[in-house]
C-alpha atoms as a PDB file:
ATOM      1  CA  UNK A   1     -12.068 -13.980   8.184  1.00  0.00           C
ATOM      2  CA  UNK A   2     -14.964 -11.814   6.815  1.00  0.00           C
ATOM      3  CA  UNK A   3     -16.994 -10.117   7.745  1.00  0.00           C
ATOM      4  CA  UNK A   4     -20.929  -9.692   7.562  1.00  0.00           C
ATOM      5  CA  UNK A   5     -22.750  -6.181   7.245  1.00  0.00           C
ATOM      6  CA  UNK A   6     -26.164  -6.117   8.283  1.00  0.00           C
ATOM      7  CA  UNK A   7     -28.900  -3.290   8.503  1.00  0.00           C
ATOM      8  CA  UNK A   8     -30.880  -2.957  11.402  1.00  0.00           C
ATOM      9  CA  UNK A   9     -34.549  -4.131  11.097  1.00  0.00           C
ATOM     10  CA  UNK A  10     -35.886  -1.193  12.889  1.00  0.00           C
ATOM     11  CA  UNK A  11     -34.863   1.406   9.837  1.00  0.00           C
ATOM     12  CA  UNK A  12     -37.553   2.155   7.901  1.00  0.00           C
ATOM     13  CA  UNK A  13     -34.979   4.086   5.051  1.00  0.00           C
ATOM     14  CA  UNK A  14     -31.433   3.313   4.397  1.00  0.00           C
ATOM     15  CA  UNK A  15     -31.205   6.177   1.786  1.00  0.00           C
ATOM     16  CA  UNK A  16     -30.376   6.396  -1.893  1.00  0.00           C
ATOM     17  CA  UNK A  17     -26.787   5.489  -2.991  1.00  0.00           C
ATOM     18  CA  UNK A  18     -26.534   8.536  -5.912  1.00  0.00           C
ATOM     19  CA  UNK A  19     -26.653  10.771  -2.717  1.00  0.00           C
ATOM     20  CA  UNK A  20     -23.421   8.781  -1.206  1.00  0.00           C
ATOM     21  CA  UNK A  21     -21.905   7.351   1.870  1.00  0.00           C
ATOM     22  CA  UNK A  22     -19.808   7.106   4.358  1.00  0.00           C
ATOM     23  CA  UNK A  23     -18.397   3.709   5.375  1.00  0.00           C
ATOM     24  CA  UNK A  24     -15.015   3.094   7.373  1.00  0.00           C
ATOM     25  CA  UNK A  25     -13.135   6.548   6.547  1.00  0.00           C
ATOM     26  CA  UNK A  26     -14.227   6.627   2.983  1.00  0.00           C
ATOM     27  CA  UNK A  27     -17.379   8.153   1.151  1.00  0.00           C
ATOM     28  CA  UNK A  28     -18.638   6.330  -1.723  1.00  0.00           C
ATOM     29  CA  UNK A  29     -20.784   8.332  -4.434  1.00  0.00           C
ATOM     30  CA  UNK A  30     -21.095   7.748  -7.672  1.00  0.00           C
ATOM     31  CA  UNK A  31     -18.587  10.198  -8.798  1.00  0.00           C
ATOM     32  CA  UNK A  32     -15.848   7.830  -7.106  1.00  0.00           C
ATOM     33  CA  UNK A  33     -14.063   7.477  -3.710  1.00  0.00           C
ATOM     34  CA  UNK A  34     -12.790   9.947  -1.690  1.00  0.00           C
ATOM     35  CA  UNK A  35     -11.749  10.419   1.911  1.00  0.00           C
ATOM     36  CA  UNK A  36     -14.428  11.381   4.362  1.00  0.00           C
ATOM     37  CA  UNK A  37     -15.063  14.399   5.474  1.00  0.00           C
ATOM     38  CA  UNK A  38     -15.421  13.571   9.329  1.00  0.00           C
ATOM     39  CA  UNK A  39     -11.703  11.226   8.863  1.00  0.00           C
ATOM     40  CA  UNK A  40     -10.500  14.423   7.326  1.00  0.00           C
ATOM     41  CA  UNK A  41     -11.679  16.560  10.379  1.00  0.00           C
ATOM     42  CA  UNK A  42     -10.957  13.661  12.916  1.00  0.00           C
ATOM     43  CA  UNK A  43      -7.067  13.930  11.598  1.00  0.00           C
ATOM     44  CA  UNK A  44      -6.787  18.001  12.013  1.00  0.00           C
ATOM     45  CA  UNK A  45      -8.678  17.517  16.018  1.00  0.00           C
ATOM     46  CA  UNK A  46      -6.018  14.854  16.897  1.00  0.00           C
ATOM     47  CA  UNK A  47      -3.312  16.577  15.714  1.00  0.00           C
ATOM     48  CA  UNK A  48      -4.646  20.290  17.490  1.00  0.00           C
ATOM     49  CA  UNK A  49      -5.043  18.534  20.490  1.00  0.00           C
ATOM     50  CA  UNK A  50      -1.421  17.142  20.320  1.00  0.00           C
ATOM     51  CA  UNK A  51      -0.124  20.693  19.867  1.00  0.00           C
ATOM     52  CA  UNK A  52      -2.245  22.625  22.329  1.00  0.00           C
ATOM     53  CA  UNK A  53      -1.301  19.684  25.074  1.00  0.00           C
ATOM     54  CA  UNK A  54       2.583  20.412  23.704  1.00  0.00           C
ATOM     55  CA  UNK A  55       2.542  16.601  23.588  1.00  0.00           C
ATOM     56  CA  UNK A  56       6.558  15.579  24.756  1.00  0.00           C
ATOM     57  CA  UNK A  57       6.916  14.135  20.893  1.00  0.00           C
ATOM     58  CA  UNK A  58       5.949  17.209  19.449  1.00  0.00           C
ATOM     59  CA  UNK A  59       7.461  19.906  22.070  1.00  0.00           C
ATOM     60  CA  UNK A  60      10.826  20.021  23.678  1.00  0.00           C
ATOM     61  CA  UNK A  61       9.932  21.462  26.821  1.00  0.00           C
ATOM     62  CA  UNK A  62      13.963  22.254  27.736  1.00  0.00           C
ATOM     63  CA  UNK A  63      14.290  24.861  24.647  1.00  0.00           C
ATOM     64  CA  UNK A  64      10.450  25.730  24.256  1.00  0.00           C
ATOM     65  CA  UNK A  65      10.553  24.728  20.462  1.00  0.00           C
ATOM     66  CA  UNK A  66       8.061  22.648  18.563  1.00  0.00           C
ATOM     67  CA  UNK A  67       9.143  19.568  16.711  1.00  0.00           C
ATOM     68  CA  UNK A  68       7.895  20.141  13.742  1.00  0.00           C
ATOM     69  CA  UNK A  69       8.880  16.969  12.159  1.00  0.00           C
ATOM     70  CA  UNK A  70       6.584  14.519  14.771  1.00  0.00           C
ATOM     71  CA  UNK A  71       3.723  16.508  13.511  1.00  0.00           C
ATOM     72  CA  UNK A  72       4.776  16.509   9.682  1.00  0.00           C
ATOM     73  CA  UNK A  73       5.547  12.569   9.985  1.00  0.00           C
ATOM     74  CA  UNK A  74       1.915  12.316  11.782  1.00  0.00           C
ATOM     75  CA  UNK A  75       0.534  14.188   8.384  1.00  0.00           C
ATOM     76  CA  UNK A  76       3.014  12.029   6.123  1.00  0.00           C
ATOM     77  CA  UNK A  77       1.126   9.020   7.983  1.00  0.00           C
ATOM     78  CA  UNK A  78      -2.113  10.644   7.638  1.00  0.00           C
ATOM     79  CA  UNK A  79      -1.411  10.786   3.499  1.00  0.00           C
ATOM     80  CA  UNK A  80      -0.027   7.337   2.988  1.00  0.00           C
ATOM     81  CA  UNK A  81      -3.169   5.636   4.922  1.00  0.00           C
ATOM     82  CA  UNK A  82      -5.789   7.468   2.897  1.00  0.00           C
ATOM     83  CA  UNK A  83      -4.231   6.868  -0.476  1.00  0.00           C
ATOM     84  CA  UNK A  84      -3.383   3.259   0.478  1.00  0.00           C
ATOM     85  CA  UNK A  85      -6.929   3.259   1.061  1.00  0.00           C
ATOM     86  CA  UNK A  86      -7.977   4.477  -2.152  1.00  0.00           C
ATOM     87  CA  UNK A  87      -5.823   3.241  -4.428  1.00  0.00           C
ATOM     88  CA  UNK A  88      -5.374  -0.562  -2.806  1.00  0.00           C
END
């Protein structure tokens, strides 16, 4: 199945491609790939707001300790997703 991009009618600019751009997670410029800046900062919210709501896979409420291995898996994830995505 693809799938079709289209630009909306109404813009009058769609902006130069040397400046760059972001399109599903990734920015394209014409010094290569890289992961996006907002993915980047999307990742680090998601996983603050799984600590600060001590999140019952990343905080054993009995003992009061953190499980710091749900949140260094979640990371691990994070790292295998954006390199599948720029090397694949």
């Amino acid at each position: 199945m693809s799938r079709l991009i289209t630009v909306q009618q109404d813009r009058p600019f769609i902006g130069q491609i040397e400046r760059g751009f972001d399109f599903p997670g990734y920015h394209f410029s014409p010094t290569g790939l890289r992961v996006a800046k907002k993915t980047i900062a999307n990742f680090i919210e998601k996983a603050s707001r799984l600590y600060e709501q001590k999140s019952e896979r990343c905080f054993n409420h009995s003992t009061g300790a953190i499980n710091s291995m749900y949140l260094k898996d979640r990371l691990g994830d994070f790292e295998t997703d954006c390199r599948n995505g720029l090397n694949g």
